[in-house]
Protein backbone atom coordinates (compact mmCIF):
# COMPACT_ATOMS: atom_id res chain seq x y z
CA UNK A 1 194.47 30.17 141.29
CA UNK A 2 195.73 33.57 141.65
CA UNK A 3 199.25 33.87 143.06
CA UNK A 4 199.63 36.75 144.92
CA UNK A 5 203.26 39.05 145.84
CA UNK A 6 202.79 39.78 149.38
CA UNK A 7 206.30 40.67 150.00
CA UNK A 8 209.37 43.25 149.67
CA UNK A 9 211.37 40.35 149.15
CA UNK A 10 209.63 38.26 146.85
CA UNK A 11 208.51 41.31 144.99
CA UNK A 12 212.39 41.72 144.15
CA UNK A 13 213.60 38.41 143.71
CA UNK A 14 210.53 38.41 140.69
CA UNK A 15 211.59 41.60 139.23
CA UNK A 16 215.49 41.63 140.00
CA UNK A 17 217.53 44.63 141.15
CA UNK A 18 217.00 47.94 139.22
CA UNK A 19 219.72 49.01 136.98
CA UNK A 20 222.10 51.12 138.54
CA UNK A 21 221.33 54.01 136.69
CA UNK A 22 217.77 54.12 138.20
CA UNK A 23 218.61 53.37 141.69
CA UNK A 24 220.69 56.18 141.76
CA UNK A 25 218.67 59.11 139.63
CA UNK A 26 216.85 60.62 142.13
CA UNK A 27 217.18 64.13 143.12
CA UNK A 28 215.87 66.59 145.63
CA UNK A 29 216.63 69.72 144.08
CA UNK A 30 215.55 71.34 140.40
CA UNK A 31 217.79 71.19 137.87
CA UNK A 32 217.85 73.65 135.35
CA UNK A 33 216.85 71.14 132.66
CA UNK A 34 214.26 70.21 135.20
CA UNK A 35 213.04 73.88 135.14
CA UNK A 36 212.94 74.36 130.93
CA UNK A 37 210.79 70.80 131.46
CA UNK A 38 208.09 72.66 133.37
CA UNK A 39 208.27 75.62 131.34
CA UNK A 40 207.65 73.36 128.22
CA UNK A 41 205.11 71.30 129.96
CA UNK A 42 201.41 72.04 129.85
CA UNK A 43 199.42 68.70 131.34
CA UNK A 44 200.33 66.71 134.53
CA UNK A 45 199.06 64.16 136.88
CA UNK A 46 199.20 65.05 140.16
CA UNK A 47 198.44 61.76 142.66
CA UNK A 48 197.44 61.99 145.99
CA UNK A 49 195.58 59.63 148.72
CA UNK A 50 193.61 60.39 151.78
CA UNK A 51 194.20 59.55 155.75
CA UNK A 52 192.34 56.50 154.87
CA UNK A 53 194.58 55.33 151.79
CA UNK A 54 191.75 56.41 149.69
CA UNK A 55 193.83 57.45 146.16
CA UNK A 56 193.35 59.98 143.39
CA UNK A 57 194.96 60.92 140.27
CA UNK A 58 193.62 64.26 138.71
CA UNK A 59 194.88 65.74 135.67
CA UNK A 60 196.15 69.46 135.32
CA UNK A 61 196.92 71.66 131.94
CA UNK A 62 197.09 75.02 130.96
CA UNK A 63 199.46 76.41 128.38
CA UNK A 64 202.85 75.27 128.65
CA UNK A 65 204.59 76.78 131.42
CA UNK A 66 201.55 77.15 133.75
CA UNK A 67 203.27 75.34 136.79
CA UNK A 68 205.48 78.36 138.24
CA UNK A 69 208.76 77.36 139.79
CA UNK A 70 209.41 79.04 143.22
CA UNK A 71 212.65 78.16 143.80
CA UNK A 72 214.72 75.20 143.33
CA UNK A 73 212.46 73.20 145.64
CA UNK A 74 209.38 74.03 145.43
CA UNK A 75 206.66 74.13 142.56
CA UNK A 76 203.01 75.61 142.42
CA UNK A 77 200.38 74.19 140.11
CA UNK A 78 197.41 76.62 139.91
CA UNK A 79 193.68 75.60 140.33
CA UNK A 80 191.28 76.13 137.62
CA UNK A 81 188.01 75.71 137.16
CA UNK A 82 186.79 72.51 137.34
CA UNK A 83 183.49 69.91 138.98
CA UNK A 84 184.12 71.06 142.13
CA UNK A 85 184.75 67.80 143.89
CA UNK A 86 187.90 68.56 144.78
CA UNK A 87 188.83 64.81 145.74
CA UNK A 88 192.44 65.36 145.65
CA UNK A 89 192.49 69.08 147.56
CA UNK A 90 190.75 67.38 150.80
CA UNK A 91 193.56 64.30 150.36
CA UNK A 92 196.07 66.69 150.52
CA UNK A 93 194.48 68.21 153.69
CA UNK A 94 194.58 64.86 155.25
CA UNK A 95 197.77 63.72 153.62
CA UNK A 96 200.02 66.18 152.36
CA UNK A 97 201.84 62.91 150.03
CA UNK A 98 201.67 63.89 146.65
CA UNK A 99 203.16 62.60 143.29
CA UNK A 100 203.36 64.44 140.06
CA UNK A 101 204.15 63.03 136.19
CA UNK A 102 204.70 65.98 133.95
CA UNK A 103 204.43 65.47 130.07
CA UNK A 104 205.31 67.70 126.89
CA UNK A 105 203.54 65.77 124.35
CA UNK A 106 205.36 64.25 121.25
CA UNK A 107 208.13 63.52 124.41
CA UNK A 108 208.01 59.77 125.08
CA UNK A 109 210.06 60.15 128.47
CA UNK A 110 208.81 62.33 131.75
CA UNK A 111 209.93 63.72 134.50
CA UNK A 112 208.46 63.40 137.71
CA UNK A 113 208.43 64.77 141.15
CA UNK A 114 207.31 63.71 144.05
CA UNK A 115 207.26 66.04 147.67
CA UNK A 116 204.65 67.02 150.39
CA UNK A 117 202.12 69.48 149.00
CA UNK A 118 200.14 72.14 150.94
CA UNK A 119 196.68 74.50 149.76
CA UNK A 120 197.69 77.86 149.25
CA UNK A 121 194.38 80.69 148.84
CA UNK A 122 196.83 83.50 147.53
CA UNK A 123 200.29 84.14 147.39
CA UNK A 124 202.59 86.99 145.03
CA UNK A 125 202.74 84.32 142.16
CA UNK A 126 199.18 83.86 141.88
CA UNK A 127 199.19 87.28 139.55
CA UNK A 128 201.86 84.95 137.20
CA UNK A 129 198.90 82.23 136.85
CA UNK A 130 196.27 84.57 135.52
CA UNK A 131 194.99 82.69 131.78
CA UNK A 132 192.70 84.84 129.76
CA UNK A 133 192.14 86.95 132.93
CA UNK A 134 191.04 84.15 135.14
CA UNK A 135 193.70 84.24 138.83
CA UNK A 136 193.15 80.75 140.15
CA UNK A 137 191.53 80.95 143.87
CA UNK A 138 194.25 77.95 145.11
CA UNK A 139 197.08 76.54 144.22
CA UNK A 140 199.32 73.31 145.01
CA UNK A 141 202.25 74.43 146.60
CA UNK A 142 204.85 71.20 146.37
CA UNK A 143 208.36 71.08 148.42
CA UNK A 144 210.25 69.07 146.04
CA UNK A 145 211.64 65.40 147.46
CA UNK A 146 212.25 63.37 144.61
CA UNK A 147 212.35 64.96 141.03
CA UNK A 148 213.79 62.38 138.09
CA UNK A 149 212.94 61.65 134.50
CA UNK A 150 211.01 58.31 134.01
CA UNK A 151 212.45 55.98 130.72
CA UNK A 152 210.39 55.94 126.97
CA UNK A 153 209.14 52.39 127.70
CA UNK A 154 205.34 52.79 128.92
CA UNK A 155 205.25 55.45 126.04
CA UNK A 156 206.70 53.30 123.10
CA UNK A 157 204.50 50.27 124.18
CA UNK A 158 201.07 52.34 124.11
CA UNK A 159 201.98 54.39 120.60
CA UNK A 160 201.16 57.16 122.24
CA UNK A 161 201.87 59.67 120.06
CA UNK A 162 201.16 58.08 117.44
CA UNK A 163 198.55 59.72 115.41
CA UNK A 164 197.62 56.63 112.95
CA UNK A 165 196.82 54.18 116.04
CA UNK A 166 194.40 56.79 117.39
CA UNK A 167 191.27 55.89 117.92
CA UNK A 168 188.58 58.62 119.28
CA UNK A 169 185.64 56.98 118.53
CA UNK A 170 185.83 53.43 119.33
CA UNK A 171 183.53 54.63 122.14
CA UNK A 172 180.13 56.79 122.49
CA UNK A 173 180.84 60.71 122.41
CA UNK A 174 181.08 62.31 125.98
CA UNK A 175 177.58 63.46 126.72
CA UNK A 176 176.06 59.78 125.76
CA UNK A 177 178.68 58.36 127.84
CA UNK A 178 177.11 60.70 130.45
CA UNK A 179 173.95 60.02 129.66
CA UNK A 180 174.14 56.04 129.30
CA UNK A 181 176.62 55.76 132.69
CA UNK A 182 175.64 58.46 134.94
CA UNK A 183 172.20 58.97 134.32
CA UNK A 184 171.71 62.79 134.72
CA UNK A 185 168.75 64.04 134.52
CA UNK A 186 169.36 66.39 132.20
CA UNK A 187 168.29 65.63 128.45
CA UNK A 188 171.21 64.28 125.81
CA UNK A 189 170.38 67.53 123.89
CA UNK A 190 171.29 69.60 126.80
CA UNK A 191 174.68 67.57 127.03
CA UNK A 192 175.37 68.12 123.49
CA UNK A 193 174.87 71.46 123.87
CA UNK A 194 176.40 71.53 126.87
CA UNK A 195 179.45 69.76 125.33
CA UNK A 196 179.17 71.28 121.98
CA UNK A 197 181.34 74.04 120.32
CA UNK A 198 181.32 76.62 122.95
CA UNK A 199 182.49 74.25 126.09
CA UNK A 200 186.24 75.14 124.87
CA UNK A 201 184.75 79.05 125.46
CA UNK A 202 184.14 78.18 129.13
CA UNK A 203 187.11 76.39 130.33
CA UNK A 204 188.35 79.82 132.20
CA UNK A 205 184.96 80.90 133.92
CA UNK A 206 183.81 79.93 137.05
């Protein structure tokens, strides 16, 4: 029989009280450590979750450096081309909530930051986004309310970085995963062309 947590308090008499160093390690404004972070970062996670409670988690890279840093509380992260579903843009509209894990791979600790987040169509910075001459059309403009670096732990247990536990093909390449779970109707050989050597050549165009 399942046992299920359905409160604060039991939650914490299970788990304990956090160590003092973590209760206390939030911030609300950038440090400059924070800031050489982000300019040595180039992939986050950016969560988010809609009116209805509806959640999200969509990843964002670029070369390192790509989220600029407005001032010491606030942060843009620039839209690139992508599917177009844009599940987490029409959360934000609904729920401006938003939390962000920032990585610099090889790093087994992050940092993350977590604030309210607003769509932005243009703004002076946007020229500072442009990657082999693509401007993004929107950004994420965050107002910082929590920023502090999360602990090795999660990192150490997966072996993330570790090269010899890799293992990229213990399932079907991307276009049969496409074609076996989605059920497109375009061909495999269109995916794998699709897919193939040139998709790196088309991650900037529209």
């Amino acid at each position: 029989m399942t046992a299920e947590i359905t409160s604060h308090e039991e939650l914490r008499a299970l788990l304990g009280a956090p160590m003092p160093r973590a209760a206390v390690k939030e911030r609300a404004v950038l440090h400059e450590r924070d800031r050489q972070w982000l300019a040595a970062s180039p992939f986050c996670l950016v969560a988010t979750a809609g009116a209805d409670g509806s959640c999200d988690v969509s990843p964002k890279g670029d070369p390192a450096g790509f989220v600029v840093v407005l001032d010491d509380r606030t942060i843009a992260v620039p839209e690139r081309p992508g599917n177009r579903r844009a599940d987490g843009y029409r959360n934000i509209l609904d729920n401006p909530h938003v939390g962000l894990i920032f990585l610099i791979p090889g790093r087994t600790d992050t940092l993350r930051i977590n604030g309210r987040a607003k769509l932005v169509r243009d703004a002076p910075y946007f020229d500072d986004m442009v990657v082999q001459g693509h401007r993004p059309v929107l950004a994420v403009e965050v107002a910082v309310e929590q920023v502090f670096y999360h602990c090795a732990k999660a990192f150490l247990r997966a072996a993330l970085w570790r090269p010899e536990t890799w293992q990229p093909d213990v399932l079907p390449s991307r276009p049969r995963l496409i074609k076996e779970v989605e059920a497109p109707a375009e061909s495999l050989a269109d995916l794998e062309r699709y897919y193939g050597p040139g998709y790196a050549e088309k991650l900037y165009r529209g």
